[in-house]
C-alpha atoms as a PDB file:
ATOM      1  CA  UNK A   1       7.600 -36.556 -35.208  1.00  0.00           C
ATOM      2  CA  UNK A   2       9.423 -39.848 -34.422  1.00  0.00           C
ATOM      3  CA  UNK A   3      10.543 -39.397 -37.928  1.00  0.00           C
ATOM      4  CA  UNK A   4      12.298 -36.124 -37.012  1.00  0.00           C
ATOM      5  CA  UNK A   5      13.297 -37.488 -34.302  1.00  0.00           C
ATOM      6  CA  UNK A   6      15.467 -39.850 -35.584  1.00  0.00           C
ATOM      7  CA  UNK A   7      16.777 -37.650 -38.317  1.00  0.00           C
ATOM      8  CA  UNK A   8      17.563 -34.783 -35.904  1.00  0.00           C
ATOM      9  CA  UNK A   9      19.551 -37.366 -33.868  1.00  0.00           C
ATOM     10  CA  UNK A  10      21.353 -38.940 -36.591  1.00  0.00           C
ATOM     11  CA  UNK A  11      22.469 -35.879 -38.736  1.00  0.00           C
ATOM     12  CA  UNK A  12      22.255 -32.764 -36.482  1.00  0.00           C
ATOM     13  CA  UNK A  13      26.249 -33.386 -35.155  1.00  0.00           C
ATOM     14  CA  UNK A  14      28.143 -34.609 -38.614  1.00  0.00           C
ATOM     15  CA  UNK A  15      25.471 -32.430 -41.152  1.00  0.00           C
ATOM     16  CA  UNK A  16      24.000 -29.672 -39.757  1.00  0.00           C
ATOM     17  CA  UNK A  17      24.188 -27.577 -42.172  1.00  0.00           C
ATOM     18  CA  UNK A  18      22.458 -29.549 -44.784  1.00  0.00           C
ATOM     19  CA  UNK A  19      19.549 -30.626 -41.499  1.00  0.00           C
ATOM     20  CA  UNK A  20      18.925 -26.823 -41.718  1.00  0.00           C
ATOM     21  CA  UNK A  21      18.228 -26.492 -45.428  1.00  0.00           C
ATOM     22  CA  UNK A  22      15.782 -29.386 -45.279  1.00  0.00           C
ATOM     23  CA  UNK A  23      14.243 -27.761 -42.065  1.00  0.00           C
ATOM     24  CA  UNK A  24      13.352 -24.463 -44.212  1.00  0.00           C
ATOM     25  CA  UNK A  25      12.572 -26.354 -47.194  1.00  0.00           C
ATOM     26  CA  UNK A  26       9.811 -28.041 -45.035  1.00  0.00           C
ATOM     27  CA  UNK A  27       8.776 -24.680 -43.286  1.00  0.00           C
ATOM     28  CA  UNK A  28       8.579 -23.005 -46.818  1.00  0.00           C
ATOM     29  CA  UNK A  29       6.730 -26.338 -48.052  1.00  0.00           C
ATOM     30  CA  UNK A  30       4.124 -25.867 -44.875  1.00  0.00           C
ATOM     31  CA  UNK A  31       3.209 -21.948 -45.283  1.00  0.00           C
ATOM     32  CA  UNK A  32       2.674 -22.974 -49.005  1.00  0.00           C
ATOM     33  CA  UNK A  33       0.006 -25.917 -48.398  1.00  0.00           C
ATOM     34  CA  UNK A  34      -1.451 -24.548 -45.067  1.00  0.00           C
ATOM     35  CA  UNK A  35      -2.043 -20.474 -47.272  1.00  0.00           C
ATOM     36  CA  UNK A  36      -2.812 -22.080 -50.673  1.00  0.00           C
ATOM     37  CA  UNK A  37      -4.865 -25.749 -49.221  1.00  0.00           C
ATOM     38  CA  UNK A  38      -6.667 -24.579 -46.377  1.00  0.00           C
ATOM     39  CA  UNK A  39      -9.544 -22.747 -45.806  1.00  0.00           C
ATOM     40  CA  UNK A  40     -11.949 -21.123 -42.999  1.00  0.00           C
ATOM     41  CA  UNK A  41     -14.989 -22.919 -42.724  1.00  0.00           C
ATOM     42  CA  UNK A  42     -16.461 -21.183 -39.191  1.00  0.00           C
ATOM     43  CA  UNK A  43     -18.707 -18.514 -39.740  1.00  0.00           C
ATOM     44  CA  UNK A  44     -18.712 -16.511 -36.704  1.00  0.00           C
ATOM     45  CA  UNK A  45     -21.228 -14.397 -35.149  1.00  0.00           C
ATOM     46  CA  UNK A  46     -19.657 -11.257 -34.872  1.00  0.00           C
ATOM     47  CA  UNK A  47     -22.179  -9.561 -32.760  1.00  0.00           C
ATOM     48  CA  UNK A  48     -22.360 -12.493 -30.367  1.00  0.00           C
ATOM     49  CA  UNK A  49     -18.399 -12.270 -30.129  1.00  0.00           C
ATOM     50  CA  UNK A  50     -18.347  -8.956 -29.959  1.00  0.00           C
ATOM     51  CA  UNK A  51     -20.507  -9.253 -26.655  1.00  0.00           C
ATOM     52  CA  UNK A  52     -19.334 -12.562 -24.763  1.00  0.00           C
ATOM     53  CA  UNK A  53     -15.390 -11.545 -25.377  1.00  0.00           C
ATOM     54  CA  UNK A  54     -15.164  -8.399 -24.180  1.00  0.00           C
ATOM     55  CA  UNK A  55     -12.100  -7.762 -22.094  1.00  0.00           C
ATOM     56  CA  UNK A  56     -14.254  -6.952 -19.011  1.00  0.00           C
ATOM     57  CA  UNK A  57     -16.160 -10.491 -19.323  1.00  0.00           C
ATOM     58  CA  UNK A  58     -12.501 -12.511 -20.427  1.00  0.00           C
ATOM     59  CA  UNK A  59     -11.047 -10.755 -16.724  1.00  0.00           C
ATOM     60  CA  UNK A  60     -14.445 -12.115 -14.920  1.00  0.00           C
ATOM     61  CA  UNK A  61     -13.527 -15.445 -15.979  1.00  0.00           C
ATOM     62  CA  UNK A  62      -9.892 -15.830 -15.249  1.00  0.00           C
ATOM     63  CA  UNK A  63     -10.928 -13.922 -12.046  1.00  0.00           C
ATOM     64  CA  UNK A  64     -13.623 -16.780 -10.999  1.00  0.00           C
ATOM     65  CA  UNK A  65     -11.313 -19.730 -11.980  1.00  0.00           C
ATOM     66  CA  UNK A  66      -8.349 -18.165 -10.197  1.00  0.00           C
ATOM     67  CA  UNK A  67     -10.046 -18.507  -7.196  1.00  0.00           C
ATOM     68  CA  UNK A  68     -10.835 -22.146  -8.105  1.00  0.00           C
ATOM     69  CA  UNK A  69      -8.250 -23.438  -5.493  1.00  0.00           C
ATOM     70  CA  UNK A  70      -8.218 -27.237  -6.884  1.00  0.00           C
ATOM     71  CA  UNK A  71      -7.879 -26.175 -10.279  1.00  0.00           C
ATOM     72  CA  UNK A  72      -4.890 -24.175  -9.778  1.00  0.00           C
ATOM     73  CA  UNK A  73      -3.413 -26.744  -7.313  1.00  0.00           C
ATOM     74  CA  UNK A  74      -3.830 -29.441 -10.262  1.00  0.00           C
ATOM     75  CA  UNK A  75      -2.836 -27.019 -12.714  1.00  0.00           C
ATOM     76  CA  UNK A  76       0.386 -27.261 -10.153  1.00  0.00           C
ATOM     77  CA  UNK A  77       0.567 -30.488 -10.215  1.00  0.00           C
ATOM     78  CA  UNK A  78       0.423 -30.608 -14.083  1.00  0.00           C
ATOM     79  CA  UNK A  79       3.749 -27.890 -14.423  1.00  0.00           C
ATOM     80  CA  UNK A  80       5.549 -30.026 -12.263  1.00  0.00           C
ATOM     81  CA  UNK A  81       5.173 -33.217 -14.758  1.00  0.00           C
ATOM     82  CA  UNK A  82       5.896 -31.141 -17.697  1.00  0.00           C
ATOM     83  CA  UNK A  83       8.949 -29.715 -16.169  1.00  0.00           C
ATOM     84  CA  UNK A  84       9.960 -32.743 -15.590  1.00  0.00           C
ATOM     85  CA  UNK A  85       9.360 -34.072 -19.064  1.00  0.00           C
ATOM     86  CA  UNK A  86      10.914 -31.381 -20.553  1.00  0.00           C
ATOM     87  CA  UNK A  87      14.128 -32.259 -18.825  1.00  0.00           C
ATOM     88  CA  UNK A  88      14.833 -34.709 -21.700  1.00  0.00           C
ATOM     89  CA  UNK A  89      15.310 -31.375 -24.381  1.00  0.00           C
ATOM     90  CA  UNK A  90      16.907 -28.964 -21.688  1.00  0.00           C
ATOM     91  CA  UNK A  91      19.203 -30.750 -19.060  1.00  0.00           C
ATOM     92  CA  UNK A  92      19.122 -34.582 -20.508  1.00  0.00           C
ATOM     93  CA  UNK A  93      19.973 -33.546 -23.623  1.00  0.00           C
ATOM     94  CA  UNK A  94      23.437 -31.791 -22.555  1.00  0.00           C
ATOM     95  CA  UNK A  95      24.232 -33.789 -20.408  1.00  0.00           C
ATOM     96  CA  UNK A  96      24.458 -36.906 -22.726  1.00  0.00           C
ATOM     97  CA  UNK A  97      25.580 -34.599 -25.338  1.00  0.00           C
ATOM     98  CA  UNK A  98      29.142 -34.116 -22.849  1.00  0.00           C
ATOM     99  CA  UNK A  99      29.073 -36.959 -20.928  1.00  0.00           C
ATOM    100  CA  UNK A 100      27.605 -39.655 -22.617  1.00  0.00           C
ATOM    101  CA  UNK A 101      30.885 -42.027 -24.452  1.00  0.00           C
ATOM    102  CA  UNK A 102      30.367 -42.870 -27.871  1.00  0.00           C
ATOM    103  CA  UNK A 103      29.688 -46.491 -28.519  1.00  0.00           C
ATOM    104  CA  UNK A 104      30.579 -48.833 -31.239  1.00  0.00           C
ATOM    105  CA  UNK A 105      28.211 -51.428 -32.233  1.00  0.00           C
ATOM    106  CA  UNK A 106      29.130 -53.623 -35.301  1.00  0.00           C
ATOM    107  CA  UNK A 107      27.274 -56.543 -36.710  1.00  0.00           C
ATOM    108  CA  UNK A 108      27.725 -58.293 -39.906  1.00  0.00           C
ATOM    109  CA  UNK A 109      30.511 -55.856 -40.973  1.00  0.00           C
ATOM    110  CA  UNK A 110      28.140 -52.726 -40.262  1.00  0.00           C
ATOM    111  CA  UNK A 111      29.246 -50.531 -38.073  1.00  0.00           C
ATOM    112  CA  UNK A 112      27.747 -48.175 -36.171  1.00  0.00           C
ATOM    113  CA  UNK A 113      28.300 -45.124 -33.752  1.00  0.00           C
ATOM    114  CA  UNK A 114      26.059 -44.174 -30.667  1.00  0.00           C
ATOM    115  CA  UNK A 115      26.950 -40.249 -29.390  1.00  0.00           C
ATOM    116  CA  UNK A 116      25.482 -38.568 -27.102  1.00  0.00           C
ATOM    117  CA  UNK A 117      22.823 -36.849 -29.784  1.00  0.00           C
ATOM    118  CA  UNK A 118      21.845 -40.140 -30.730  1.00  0.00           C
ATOM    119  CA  UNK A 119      21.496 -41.564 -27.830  1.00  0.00           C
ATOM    120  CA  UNK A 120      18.982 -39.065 -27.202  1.00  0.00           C
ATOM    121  CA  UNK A 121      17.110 -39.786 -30.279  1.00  0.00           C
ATOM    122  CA  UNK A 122      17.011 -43.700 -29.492  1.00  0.00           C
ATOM    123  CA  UNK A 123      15.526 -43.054 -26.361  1.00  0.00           C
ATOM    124  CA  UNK A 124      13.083 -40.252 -27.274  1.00  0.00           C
ATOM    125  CA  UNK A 125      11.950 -42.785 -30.405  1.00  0.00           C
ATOM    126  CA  UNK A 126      11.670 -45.515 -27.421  1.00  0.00           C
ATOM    127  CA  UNK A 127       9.506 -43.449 -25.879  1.00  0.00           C
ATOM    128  CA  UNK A 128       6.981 -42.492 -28.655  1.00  0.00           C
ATOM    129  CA  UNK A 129       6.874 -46.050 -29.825  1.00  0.00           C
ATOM    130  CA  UNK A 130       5.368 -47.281 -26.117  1.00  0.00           C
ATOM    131  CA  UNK A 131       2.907 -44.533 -26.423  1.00  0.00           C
ATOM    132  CA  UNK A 132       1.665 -44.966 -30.209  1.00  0.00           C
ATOM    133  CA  UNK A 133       1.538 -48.822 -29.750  1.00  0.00           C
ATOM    134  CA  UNK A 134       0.553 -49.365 -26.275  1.00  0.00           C
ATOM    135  CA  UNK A 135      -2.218 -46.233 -25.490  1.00  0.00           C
ATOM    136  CA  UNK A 136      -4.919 -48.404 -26.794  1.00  0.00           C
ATOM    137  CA  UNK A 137      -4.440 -51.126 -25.097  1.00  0.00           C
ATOM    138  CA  UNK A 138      -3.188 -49.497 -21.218  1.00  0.00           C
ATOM    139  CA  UNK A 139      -6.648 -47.420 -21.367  1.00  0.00           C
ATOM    140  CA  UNK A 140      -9.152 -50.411 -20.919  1.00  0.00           C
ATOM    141  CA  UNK A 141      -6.900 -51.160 -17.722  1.00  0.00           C
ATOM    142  CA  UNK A 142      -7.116 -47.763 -16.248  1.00  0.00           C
ATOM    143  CA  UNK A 143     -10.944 -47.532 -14.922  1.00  0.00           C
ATOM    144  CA  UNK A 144     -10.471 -49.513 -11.759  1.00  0.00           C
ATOM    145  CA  UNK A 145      -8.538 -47.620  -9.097  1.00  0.00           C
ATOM    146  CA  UNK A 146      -7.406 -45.098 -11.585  1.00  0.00           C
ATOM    147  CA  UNK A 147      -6.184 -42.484  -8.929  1.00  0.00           C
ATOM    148  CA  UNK A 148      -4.272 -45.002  -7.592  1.00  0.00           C
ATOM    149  CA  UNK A 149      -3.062 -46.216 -11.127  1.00  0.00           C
ATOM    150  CA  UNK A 150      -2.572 -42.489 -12.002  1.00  0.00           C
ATOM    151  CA  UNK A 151      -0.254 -41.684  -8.839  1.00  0.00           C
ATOM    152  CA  UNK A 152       2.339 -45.103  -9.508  1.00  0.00           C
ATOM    153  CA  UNK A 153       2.070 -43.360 -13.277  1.00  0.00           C
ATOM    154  CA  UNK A 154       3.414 -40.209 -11.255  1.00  0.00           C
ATOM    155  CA  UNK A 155       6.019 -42.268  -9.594  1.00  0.00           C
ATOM    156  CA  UNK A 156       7.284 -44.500 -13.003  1.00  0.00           C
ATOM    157  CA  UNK A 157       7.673 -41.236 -14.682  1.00  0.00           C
ATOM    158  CA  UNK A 158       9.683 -39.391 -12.647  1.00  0.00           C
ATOM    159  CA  UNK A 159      12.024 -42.311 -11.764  1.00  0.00           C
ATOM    160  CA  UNK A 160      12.107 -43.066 -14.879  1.00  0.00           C
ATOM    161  CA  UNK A 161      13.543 -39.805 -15.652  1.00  0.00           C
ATOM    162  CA  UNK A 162      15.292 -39.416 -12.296  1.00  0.00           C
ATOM    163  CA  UNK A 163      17.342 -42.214 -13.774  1.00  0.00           C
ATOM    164  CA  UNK A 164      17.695 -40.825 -17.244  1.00  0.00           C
ATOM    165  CA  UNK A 165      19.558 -37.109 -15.445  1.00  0.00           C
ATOM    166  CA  UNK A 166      22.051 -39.417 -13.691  1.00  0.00           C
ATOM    167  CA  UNK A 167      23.015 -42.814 -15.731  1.00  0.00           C
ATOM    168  CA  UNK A 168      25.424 -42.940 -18.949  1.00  0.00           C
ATOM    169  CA  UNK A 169      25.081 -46.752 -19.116  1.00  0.00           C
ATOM    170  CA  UNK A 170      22.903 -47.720 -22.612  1.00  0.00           C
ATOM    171  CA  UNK A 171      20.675 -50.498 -21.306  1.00  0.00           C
ATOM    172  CA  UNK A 172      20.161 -48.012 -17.444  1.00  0.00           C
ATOM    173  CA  UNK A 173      19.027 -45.760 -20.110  1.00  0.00           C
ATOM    174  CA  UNK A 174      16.780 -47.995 -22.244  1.00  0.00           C
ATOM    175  CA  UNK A 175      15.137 -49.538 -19.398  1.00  0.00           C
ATOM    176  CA  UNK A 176      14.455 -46.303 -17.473  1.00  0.00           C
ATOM    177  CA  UNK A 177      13.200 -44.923 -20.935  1.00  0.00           C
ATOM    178  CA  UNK A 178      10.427 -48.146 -20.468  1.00  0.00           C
ATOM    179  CA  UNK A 179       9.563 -47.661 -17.211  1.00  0.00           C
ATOM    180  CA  UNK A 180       9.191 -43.743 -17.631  1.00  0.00           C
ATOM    181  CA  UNK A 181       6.676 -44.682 -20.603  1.00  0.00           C
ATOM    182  CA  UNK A 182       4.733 -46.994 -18.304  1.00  0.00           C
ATOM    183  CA  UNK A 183       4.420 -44.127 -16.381  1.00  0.00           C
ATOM    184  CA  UNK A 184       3.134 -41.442 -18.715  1.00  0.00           C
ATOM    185  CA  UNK A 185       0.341 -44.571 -20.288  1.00  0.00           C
ATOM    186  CA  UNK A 186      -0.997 -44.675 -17.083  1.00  0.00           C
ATOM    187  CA  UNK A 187      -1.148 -41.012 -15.928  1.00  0.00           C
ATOM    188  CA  UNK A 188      -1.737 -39.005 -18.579  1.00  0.00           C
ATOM    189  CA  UNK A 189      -5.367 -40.682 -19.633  1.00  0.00           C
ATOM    190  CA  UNK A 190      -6.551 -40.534 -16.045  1.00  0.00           C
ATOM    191  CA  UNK A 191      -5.256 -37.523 -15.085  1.00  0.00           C
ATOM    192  CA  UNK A 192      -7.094 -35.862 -18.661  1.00  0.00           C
ATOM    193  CA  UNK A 193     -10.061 -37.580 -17.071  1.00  0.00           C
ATOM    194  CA  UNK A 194     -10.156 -35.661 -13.899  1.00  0.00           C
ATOM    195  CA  UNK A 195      -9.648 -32.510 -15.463  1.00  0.00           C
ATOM    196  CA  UNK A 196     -12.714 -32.870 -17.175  1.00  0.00           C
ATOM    197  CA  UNK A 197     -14.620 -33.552 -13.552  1.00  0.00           C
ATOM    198  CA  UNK A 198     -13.028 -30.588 -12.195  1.00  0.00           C
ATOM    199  CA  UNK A 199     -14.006 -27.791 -14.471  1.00  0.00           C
ATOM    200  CA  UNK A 200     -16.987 -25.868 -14.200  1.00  0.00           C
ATOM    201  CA  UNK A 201     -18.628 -26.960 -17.114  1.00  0.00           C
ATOM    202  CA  UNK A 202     -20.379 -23.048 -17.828  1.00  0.00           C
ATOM    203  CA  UNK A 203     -16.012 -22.076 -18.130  1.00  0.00           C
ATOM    204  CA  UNK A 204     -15.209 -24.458 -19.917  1.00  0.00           C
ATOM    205  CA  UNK A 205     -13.250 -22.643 -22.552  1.00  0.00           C
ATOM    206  CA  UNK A 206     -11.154 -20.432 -19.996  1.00  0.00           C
ATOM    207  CA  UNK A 207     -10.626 -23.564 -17.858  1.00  0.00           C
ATOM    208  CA  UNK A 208      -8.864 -25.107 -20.709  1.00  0.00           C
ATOM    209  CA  UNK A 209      -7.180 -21.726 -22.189  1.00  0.00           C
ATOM    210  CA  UNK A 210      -5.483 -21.322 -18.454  1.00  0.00           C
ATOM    211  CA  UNK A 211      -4.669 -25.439 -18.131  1.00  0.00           C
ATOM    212  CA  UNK A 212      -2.537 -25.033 -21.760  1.00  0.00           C
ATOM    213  CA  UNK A 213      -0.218 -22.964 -19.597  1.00  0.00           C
ATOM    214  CA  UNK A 214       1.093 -25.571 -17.818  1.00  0.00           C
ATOM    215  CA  UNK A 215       3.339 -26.602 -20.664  1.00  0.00           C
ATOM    216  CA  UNK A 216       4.377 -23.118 -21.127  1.00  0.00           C
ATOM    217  CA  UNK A 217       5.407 -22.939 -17.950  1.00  0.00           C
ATOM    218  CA  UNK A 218       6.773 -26.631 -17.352  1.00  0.00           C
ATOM    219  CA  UNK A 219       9.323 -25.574 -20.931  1.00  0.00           C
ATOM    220  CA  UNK A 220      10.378 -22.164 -18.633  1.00  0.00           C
ATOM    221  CA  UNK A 221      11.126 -24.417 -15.294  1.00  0.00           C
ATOM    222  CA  UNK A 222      12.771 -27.103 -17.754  1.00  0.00           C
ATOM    223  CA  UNK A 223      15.097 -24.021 -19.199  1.00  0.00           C
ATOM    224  CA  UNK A 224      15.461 -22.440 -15.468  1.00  0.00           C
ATOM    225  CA  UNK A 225      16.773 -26.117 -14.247  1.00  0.00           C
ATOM    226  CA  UNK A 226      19.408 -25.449 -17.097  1.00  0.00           C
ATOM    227  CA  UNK A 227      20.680 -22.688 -16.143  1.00  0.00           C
ATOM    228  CA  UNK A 228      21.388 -23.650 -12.968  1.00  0.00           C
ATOM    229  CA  UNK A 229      22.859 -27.361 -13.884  1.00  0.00           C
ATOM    230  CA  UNK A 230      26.208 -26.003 -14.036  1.00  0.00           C
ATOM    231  CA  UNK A 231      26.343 -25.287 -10.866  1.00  0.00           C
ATOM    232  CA  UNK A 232      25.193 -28.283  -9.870  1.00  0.00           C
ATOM    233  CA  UNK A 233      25.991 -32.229 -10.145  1.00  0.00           C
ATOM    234  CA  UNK A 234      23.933 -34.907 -11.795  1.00  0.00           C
ATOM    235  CA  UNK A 235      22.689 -36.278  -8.714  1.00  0.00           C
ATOM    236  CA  UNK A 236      21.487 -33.334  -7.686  1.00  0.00           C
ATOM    237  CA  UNK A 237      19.458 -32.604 -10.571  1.00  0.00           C
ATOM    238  CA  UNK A 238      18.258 -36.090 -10.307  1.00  0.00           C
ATOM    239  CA  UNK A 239      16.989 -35.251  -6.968  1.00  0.00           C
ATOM    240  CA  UNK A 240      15.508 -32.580  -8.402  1.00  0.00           C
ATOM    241  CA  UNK A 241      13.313 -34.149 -10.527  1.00  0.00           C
ATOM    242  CA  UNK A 242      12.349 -36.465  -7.764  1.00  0.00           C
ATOM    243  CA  UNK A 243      11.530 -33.189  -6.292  1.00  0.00           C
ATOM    244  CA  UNK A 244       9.066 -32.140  -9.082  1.00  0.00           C
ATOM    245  CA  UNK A 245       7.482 -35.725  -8.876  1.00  0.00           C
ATOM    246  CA  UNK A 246       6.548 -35.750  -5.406  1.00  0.00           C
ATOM    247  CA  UNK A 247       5.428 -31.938  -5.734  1.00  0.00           C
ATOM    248  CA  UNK A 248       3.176 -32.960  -8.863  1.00  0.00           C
ATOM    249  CA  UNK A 249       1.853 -35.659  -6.529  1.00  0.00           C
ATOM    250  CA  UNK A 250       0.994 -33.907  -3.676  1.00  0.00           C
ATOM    251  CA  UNK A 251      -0.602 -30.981  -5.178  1.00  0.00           C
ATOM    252  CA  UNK A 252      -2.746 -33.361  -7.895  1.00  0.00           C
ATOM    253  CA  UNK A 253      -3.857 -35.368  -4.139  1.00  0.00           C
ATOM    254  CA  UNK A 254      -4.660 -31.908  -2.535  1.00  0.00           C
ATOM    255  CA  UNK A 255      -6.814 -30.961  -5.462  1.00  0.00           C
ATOM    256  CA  UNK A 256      -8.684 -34.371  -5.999  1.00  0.00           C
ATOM    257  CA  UNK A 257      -9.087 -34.347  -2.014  1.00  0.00           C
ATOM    258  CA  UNK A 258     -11.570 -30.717  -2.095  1.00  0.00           C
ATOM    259  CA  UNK A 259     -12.400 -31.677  -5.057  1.00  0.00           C
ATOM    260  CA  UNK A 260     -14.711 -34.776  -3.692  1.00  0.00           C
ATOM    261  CA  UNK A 261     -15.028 -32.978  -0.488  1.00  0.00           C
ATOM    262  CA  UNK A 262     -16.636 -29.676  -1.956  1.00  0.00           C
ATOM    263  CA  UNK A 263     -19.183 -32.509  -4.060  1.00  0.00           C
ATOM    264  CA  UNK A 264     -20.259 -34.290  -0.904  1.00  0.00           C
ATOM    265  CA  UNK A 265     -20.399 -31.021   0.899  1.00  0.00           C
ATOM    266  CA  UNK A 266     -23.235 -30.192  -1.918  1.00  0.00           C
ATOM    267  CA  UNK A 267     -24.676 -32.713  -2.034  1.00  0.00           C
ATOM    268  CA  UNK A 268     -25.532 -32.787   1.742  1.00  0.00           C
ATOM    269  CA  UNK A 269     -26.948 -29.432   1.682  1.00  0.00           C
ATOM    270  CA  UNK A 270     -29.373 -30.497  -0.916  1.00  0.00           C
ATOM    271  CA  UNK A 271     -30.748 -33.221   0.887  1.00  0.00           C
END
């Protein structure tokens, strides 16, 4: 991906064209291995499909966990990070694309041009490296207090980002880049965490069908805060985003909050 990335960034303004033909020489290259390399190895029970995913039993399901008022408010919670997130392919992305001035940077007779789609790259790449290198080592840290470490993650990440809709300056950029990727290390482990607590373990598999929504969703309130961009300046989408932090917050608190209330309320009532 970071590969891609960089690529994408690099050739999509001065070679598109040619980006393109590599793009469906890669798709064509992938439907060849995945039909002609890969192969089923599940055997399925058809009779015991047939009878546990029935449309009336699927409905039952999504009925139960709708009702599951902690789940959907950190399933909430969870579309407001991702729409934030997804700022950097929808709003960030045109807005350093226009506003963002080219710089020059030469060094030992090699020079070489920074745009607006390469900026982009550089800081996407910025932010993969942090997470590929420093995962491993953030997630022994992340036991003690981890709600607590898991709601400054909230707050890194969308300043971080916050920073990202408003500056043009290279090293604002970089930095906020770091500090957003601080942010995501120390949420997104604990927050997977808690989902897992959450979930009624018997639902399991419709728990986790409805919680891959949220990046569906987050990519259609990432495309919505396009739209409306125009209309609006870059500190307002900046506050914006401040917006969706403090939303994903509150709702991920609310949850967590019944969450351990509804536990100790049970476990009362079985002493």
């Amino acid at each position: 991906m970071m590969l891609g990335i960089i690529l994408g960034g690099w050739f999509f303004k001065e070679n598109m064209f040619n980006l393109l033909i590599f793009l469906v020489f890669l798709s064509i290259l992938t439907a060849i291995l995945t039909t002609k390399m890969i192969t089923e190895t599940l055997i399925l029970n058809t009779r015991l499909g047939k009878n546990n995913m029935n449309s009336k039993n699927v409905f039952k399901s999504y009925k139960a966990i709708i009702g599951d008022y902690r789940f959907i408010l950190f399933t909430l919670g969870g579309i407001m990070l991702m729409s934030i997130e997804f700022q950097r392919d929808n709003y960030i992305a045109v807005r350093l694309t226009q506003d963002f001035s080219p710089i020059s940077l030469v060094s030992n007779n090699i020079s070489l041009s920074i745009d607006g789609f390469r900026m982009l790259s550089i800081l996407t790449v910025v932010n993969m490296l942090f997470i590929i290198l420093f995962t491993s080592v953030v997630s022994k840290y992340v036991n003690q207090f981890r709600e607590k470490k898991m709601y400054i993650g909230f707050l890194l990440f969308t300043i971080g980002y916050a920073v990202c809709s408003i500056s043009n300056n290279l090293i604002i950029l970089l930095t906020a880049t770091v500090i957003l990727s601080i942010g995501e290390l120390l949420y997104v482990p604990i927050r997977q965490s808690i989902l897992s607590e959450i979930i009624d373990e018997n639902k399991r598999g419709a728990y986790m069908a409805l919680n891959s929504l949220v990046i569906q969703f987050g990519k259609f309130v990432a495309s919505s805060c396009l739209l409306v961009s125009p209309y609006l300046n870059k500190f307002m989408m900046g506050s914006i985003v401040l917006i969706f932090g403090l939303l994903s917050i509150l709702f991920t608190l609310i949850a967590i909050r019944k969450k351990w209330r509804d536990i100790r309320h049970r476990n009362l009532n079985a002493m």
